[in-house]
N, C-alpha and C. Protein backbone atom coordinates (compact mmCIF):
# COMPACT_ATOMS: atom_id res chain seq x y z
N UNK A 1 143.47 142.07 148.93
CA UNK A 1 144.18 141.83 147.71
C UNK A 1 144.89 140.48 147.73
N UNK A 2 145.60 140.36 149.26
CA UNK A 2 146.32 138.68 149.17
C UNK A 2 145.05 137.41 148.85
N UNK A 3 143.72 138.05 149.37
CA UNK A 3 142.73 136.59 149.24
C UNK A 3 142.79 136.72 147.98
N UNK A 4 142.49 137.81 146.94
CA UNK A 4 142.65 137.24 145.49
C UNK A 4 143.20 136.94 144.91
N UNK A 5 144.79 137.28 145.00
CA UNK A 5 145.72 136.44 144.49
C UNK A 5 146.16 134.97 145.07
N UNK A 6 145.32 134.68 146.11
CA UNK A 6 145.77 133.38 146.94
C UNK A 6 144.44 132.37 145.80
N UNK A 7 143.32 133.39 145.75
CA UNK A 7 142.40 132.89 144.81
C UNK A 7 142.39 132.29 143.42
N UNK A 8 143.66 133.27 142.86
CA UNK A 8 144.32 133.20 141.25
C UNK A 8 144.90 132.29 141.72
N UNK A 9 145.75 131.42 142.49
CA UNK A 9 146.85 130.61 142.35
C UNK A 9 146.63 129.80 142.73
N UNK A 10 144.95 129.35 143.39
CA UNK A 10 144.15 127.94 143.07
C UNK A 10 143.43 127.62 141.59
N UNK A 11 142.86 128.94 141.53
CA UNK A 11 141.46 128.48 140.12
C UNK A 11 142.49 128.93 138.99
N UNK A 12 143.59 129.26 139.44
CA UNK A 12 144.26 129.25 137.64
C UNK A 12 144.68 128.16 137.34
N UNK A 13 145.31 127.42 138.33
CA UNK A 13 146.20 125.60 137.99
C UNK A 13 144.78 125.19 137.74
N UNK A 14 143.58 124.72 138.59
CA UNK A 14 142.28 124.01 138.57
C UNK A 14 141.83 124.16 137.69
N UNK A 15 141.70 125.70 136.39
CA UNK A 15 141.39 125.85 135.48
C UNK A 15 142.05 125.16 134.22
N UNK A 16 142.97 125.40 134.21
CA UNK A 16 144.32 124.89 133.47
C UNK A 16 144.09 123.23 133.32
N UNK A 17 144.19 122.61 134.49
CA UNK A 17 143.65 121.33 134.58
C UNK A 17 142.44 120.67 134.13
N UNK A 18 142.01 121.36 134.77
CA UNK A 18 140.32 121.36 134.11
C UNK A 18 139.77 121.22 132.45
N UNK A 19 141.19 122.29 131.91
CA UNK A 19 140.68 122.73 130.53
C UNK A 19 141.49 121.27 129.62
N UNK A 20 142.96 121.05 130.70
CA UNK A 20 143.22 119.59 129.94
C UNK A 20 142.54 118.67 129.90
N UNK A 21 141.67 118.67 130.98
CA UNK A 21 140.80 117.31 131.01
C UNK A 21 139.78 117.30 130.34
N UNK A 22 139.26 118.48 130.13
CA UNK A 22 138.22 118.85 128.72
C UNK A 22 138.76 118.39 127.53
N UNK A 23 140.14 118.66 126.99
CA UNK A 23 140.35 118.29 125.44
C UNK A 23 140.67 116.88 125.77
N UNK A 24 141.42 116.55 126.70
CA UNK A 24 141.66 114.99 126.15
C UNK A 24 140.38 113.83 126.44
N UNK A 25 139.17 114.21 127.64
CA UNK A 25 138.01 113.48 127.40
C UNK A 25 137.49 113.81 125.69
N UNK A 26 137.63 114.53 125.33
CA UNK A 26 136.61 115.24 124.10
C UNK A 26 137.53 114.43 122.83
N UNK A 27 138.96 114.16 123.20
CA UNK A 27 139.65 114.13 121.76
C UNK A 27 139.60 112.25 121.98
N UNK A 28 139.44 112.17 123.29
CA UNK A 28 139.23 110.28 123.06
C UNK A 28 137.69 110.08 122.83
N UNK A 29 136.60 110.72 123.25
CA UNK A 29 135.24 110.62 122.76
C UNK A 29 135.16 110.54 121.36
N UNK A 30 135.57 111.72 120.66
CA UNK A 30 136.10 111.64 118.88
C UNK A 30 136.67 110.87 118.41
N UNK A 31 137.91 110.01 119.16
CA UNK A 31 138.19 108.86 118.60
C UNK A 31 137.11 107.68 118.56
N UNK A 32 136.30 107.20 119.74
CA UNK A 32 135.92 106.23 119.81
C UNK A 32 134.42 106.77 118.52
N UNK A 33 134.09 107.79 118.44
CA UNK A 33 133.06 108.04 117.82
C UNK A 33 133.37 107.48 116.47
N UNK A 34 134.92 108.07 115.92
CA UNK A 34 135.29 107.64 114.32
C UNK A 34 135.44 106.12 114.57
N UNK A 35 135.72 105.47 115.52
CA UNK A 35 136.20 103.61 115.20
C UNK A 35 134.79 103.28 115.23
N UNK A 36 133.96 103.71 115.93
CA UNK A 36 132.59 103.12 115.67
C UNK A 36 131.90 103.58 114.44
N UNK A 37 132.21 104.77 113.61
CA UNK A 37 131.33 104.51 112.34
C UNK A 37 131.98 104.44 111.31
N UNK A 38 133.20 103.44 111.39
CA UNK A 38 134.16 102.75 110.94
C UNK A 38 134.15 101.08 111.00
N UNK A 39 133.58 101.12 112.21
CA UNK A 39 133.21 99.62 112.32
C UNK A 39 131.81 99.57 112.35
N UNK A 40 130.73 100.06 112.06
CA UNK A 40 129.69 100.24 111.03
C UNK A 40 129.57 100.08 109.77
N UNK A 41 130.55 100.82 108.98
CA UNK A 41 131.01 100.70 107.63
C UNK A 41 131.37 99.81 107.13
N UNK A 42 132.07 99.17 107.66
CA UNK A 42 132.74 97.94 107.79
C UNK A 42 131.96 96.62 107.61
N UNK A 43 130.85 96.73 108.87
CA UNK A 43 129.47 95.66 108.86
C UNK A 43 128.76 95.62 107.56
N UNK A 44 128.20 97.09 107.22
CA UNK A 44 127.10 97.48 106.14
C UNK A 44 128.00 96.87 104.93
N UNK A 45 129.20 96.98 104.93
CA UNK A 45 130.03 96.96 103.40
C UNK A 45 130.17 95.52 103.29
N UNK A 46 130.55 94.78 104.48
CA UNK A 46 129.91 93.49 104.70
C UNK A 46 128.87 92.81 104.31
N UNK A 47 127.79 93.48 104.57
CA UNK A 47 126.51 92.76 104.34
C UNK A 47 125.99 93.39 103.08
N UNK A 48 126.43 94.39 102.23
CA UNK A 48 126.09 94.89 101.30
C UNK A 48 126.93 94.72 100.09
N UNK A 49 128.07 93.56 100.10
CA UNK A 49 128.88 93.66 99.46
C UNK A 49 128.13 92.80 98.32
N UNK A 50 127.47 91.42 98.92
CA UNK A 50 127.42 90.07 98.04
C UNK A 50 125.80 90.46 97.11
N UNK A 51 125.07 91.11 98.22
CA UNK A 51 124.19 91.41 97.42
C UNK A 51 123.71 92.51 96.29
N UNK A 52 125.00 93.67 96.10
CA UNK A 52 125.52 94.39 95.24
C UNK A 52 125.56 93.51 93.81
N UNK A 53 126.74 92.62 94.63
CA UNK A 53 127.58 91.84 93.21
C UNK A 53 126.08 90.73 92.58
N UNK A 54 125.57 90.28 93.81
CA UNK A 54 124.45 89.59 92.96
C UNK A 54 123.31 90.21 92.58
N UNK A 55 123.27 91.58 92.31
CA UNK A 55 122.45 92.72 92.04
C UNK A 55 123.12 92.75 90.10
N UNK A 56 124.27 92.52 89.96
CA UNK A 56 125.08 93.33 88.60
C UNK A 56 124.88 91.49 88.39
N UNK A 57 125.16 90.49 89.16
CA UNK A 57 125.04 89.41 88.22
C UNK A 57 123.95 89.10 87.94
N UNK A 58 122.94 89.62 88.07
CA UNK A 58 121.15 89.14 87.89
C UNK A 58 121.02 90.27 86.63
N UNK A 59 121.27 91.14 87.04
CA UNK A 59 121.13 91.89 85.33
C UNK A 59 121.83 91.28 83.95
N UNK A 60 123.29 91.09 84.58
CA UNK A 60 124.13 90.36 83.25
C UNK A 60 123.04 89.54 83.18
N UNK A 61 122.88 88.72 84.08
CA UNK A 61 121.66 87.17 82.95
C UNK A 61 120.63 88.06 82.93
N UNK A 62 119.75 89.07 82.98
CA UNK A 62 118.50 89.56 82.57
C UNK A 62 119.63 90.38 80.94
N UNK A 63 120.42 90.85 81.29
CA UNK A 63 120.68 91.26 79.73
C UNK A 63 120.93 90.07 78.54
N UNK A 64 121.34 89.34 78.98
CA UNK A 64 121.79 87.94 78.24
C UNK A 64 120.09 87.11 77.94
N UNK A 65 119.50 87.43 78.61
CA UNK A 65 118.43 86.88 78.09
C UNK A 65 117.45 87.45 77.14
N UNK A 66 117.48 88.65 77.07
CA UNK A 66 117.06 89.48 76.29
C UNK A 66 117.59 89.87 75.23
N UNK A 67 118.59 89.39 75.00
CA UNK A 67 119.58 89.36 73.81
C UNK A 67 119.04 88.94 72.49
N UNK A 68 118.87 89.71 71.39
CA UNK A 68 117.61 88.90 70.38
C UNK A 68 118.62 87.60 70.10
N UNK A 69 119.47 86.54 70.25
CA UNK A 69 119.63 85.76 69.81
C UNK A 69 119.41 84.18 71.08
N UNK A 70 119.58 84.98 71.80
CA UNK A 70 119.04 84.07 72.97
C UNK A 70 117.85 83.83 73.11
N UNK A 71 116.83 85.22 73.23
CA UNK A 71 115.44 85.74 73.07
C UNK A 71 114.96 84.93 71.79
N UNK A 72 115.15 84.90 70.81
CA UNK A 72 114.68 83.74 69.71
C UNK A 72 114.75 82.21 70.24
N UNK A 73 115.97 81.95 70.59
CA UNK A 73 116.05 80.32 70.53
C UNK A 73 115.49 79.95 71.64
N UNK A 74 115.46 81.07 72.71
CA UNK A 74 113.91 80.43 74.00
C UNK A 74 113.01 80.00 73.77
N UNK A 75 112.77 81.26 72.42
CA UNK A 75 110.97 81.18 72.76
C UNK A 75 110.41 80.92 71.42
N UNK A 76 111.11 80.43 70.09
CA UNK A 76 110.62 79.76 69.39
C UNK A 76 110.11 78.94 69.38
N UNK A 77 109.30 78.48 68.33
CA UNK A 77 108.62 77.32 68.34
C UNK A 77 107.14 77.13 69.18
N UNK A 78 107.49 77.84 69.80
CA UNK A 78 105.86 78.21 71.38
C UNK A 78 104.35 78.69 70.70
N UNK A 79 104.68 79.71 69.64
CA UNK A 79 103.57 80.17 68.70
C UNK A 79 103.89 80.18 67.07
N UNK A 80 102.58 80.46 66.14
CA UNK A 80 102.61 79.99 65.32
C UNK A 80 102.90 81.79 64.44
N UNK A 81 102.31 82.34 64.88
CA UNK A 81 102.39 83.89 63.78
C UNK A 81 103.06 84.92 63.95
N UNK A 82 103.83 85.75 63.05
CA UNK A 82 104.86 86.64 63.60
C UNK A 82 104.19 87.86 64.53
N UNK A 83 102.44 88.25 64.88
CA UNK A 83 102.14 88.96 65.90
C UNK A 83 102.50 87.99 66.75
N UNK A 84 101.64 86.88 66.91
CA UNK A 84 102.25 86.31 68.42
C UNK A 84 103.78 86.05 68.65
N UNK A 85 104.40 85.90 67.96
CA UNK A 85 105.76 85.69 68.43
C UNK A 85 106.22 87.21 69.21
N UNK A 86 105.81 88.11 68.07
CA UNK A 86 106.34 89.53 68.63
C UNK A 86 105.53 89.30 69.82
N UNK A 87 104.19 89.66 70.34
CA UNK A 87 103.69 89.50 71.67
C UNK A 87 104.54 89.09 72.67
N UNK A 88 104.70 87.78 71.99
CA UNK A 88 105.30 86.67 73.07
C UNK A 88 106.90 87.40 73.96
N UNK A 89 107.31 87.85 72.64
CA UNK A 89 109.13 88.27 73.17
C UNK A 89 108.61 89.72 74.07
N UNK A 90 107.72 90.45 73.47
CA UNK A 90 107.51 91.78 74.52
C UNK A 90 107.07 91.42 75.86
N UNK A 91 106.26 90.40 75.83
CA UNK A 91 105.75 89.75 77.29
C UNK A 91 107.25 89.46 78.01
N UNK A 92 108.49 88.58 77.26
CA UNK A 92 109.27 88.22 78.22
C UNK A 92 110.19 89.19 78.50
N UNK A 93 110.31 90.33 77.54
CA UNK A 93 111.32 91.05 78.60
C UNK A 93 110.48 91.93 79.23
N UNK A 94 109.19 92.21 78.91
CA UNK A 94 108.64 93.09 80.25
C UNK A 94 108.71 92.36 80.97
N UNK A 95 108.54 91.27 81.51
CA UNK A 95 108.51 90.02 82.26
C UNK A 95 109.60 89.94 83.38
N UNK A 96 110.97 89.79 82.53
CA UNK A 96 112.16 90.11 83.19
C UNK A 96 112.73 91.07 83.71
N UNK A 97 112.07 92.17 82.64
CA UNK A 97 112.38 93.31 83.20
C UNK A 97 111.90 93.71 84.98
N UNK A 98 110.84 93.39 85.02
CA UNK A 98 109.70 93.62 86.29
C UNK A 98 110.37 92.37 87.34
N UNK A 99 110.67 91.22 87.11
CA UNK A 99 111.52 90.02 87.98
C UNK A 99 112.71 91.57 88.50
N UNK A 100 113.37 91.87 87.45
CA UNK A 100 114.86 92.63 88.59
C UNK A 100 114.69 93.79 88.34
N UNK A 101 113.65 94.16 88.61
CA UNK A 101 113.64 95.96 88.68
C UNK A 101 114.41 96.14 89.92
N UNK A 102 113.42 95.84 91.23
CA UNK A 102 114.20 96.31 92.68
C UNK A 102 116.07 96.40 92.39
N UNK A 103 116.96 95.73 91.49
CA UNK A 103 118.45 95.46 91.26
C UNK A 103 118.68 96.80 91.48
N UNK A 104 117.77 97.68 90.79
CA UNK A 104 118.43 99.16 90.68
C UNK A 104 118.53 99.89 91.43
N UNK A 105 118.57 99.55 92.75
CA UNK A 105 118.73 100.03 94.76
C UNK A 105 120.08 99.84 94.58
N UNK A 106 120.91 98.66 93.82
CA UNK A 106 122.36 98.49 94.24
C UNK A 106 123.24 98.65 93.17
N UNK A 107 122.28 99.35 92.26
CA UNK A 107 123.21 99.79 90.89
C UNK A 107 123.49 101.35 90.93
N UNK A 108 124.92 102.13 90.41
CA UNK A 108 124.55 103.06 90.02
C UNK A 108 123.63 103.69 88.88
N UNK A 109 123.22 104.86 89.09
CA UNK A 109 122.35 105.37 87.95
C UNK A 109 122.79 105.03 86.80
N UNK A 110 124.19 105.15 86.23
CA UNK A 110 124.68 105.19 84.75
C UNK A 110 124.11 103.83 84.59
N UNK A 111 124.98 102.57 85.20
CA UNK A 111 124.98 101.22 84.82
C UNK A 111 123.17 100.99 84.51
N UNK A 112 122.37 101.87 85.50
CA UNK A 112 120.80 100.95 85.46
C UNK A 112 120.30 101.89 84.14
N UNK A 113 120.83 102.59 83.78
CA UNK A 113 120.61 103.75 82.02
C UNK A 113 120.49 102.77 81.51
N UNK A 114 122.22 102.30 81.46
CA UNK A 114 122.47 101.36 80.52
C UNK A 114 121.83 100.14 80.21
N UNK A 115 121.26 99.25 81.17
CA UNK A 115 120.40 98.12 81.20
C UNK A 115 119.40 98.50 80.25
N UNK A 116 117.88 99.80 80.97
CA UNK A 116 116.85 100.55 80.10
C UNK A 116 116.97 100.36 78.85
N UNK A 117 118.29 101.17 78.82
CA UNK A 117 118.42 101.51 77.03
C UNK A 117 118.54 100.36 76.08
N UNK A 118 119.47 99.34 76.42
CA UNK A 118 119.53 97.77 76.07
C UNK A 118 118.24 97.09 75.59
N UNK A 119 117.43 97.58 76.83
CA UNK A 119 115.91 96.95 76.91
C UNK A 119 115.03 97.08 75.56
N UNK A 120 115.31 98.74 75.93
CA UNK A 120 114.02 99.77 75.15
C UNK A 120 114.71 99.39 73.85
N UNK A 121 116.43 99.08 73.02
CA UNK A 121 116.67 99.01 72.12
C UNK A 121 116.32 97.51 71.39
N UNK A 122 115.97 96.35 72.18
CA UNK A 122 115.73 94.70 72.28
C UNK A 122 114.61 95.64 71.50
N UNK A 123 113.61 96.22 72.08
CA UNK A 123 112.23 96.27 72.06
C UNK A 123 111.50 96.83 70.58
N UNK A 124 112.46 97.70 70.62
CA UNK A 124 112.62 98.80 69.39
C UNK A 124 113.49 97.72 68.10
N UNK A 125 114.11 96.75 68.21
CA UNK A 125 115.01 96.25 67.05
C UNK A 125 113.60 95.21 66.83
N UNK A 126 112.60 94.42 68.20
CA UNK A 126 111.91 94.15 67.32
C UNK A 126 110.49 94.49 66.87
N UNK A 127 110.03 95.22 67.21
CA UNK A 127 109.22 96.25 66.76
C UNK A 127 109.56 96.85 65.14
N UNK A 128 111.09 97.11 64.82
CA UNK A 128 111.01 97.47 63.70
C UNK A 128 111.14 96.60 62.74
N UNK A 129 111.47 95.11 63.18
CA UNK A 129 111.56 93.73 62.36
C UNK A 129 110.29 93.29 61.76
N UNK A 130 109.45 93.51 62.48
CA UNK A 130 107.79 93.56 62.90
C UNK A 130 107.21 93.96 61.63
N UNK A 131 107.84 95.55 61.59
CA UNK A 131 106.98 96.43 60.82
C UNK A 131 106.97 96.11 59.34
N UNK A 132 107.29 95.49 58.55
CA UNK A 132 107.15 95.12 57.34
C UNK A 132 106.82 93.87 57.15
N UNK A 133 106.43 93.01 58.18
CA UNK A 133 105.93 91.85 57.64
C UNK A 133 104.55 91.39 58.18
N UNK A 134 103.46 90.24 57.64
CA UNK A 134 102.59 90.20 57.55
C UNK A 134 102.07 89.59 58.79
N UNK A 135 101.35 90.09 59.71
CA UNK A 135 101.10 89.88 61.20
C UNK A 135 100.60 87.95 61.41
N UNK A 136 100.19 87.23 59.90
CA UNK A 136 99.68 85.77 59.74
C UNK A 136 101.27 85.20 59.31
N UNK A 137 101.91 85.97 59.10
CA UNK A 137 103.21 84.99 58.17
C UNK A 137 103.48 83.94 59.93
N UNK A 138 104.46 83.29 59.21
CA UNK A 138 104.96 82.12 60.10
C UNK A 138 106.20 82.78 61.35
N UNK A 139 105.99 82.77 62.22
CA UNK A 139 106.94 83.06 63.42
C UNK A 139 108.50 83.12 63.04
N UNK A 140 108.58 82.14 61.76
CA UNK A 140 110.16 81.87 61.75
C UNK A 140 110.44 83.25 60.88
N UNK A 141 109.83 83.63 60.28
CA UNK A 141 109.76 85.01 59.69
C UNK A 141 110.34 85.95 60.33
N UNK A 142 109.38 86.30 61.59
CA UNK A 142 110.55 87.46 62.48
C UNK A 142 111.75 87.20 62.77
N UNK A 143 111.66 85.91 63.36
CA UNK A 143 113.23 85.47 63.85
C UNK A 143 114.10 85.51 62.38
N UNK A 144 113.94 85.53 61.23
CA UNK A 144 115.19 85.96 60.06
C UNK A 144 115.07 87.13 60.09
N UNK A 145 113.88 87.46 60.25
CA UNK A 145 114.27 89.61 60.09
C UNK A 145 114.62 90.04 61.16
N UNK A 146 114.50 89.83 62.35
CA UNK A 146 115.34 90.30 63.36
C UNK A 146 116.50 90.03 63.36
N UNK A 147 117.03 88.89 63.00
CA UNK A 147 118.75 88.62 63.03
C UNK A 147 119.21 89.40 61.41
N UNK A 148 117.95 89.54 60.53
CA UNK A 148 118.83 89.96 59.68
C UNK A 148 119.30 91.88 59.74
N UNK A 149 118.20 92.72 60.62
CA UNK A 149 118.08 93.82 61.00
C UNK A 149 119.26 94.12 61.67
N UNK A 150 119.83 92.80 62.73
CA UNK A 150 121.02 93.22 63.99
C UNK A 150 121.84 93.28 63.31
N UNK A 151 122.13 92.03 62.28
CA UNK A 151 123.54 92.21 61.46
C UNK A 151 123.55 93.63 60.85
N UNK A 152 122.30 94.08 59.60
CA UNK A 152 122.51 95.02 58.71
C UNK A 152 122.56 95.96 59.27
N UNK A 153 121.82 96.54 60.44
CA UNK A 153 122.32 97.87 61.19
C UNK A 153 123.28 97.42 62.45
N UNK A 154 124.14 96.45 62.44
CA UNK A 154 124.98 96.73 63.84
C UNK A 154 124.86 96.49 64.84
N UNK A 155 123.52 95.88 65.39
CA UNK A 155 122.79 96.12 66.46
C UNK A 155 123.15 95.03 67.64
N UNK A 156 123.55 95.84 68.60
CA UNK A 156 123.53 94.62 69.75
C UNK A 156 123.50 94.99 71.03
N UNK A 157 121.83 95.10 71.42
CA UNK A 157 121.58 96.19 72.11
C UNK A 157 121.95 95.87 73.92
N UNK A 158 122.33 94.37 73.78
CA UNK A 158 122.85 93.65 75.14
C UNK A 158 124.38 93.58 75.22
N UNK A 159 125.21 93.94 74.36
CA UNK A 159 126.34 93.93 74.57
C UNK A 159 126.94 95.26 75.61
N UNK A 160 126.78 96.61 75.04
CA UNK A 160 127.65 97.67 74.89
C UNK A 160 127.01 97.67 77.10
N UNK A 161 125.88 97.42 77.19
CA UNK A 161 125.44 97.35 78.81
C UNK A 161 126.04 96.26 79.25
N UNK A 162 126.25 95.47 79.00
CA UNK A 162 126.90 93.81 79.39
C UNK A 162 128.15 94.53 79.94
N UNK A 163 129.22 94.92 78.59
CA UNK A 163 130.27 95.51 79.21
C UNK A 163 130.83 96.55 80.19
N UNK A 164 129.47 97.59 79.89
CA UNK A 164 129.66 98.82 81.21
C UNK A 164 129.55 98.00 82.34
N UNK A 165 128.47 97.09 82.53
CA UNK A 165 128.29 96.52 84.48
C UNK A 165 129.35 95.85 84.44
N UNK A 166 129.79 95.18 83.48
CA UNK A 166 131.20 94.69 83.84
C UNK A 166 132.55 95.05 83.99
N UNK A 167 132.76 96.51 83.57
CA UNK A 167 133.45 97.42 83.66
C UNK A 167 133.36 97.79 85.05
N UNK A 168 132.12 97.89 85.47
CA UNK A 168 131.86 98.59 87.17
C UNK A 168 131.88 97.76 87.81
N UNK A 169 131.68 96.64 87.57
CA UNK A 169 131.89 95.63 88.66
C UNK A 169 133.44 95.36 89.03
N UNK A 170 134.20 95.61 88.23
CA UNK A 170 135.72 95.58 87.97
C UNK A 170 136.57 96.50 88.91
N UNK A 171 135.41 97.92 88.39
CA UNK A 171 136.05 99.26 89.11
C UNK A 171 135.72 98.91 90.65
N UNK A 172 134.40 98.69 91.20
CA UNK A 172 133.92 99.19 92.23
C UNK A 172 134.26 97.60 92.86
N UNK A 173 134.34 96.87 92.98
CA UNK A 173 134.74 95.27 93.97
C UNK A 173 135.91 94.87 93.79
N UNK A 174 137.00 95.13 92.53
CA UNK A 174 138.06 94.67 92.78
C UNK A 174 139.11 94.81 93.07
């Protein structure tokens, strides 16, 4: 009976010891684990910061260019008939569109909606400028019915997205 209690009153301290040296290796392993994917975060947010922001500034100029009033004064003058002109403007924002698609890896979902919809609405304001006039008339033709369509319905299908990425760019970098 004395060897086992001579037994308890080694392996109980050794245990005891033992079990401290278990939590505090384990609770400094956990520390160094959180500073390292902290200073990971840190790197990535680093190297992911500039090309974010030049992700939202390549859209602002892809929305600004697609803007029917910008979109006119580019590309006037280039063809002679209001089909080719229409052609011509669908060629450049599919065009642009396809230049910054990949952007939408560093956009959120809402903001890259918002771009689409901008797009599809450019596309759709002139498509419906289109539809009442004579596919031989003169180019300068669309360009008055499209500006006269944006004014009479409101339309400004590069603004209301202009301001959301710039809204998020506001929220999320500054």
């Amino acid at each position: 009976m004395e060897l086992v209690a001579d037994l308890i009153k080694v392996l109980l301290p050794a245990g005891l010891v033992l079990w401290a040296m278990y939590l505090t290796v384990s609770s400094f392993i956990r520390k160094e684990i959180v500073e390292k994917e902290l200073n990971i975060k840190a790197e990535t947010t680093k190297t992911l910061l500039p090309i974010r922001l030049q992700a939202y500034e390549r859209m602002a100029l892809f929305l600004e260019r697609i803007s029917p009033n910008n979109l006119l004064i580019r590309l006037s003058g280039r063809v002679a008939t209001v089909a080719e002109f229409q052609q011509l403007m669908l060629a450049e924002i599919r065009e642009e569109f396809s230049h910054n698609l990949s952007q939408q890896v560093y956009m959120s979902d809402e903001a890259w909606l918002n771009i689409k919809n901008a797009m599809n609405e450019t596309v759709a304001l002139i498509n419906l400028s289109t539809k009442d006039l004579v596919p031989e008339a003169p180019a300068l033709e669309l360009s008055k019915r499209i500006l006269e369509v944006a004014i009479s319905k409101n339309i400004a299908p590069s603004d209301d997205a202009l301001k959301f990425i710039k809204q998020e760019m506001r929220d999320t970098f500054m």
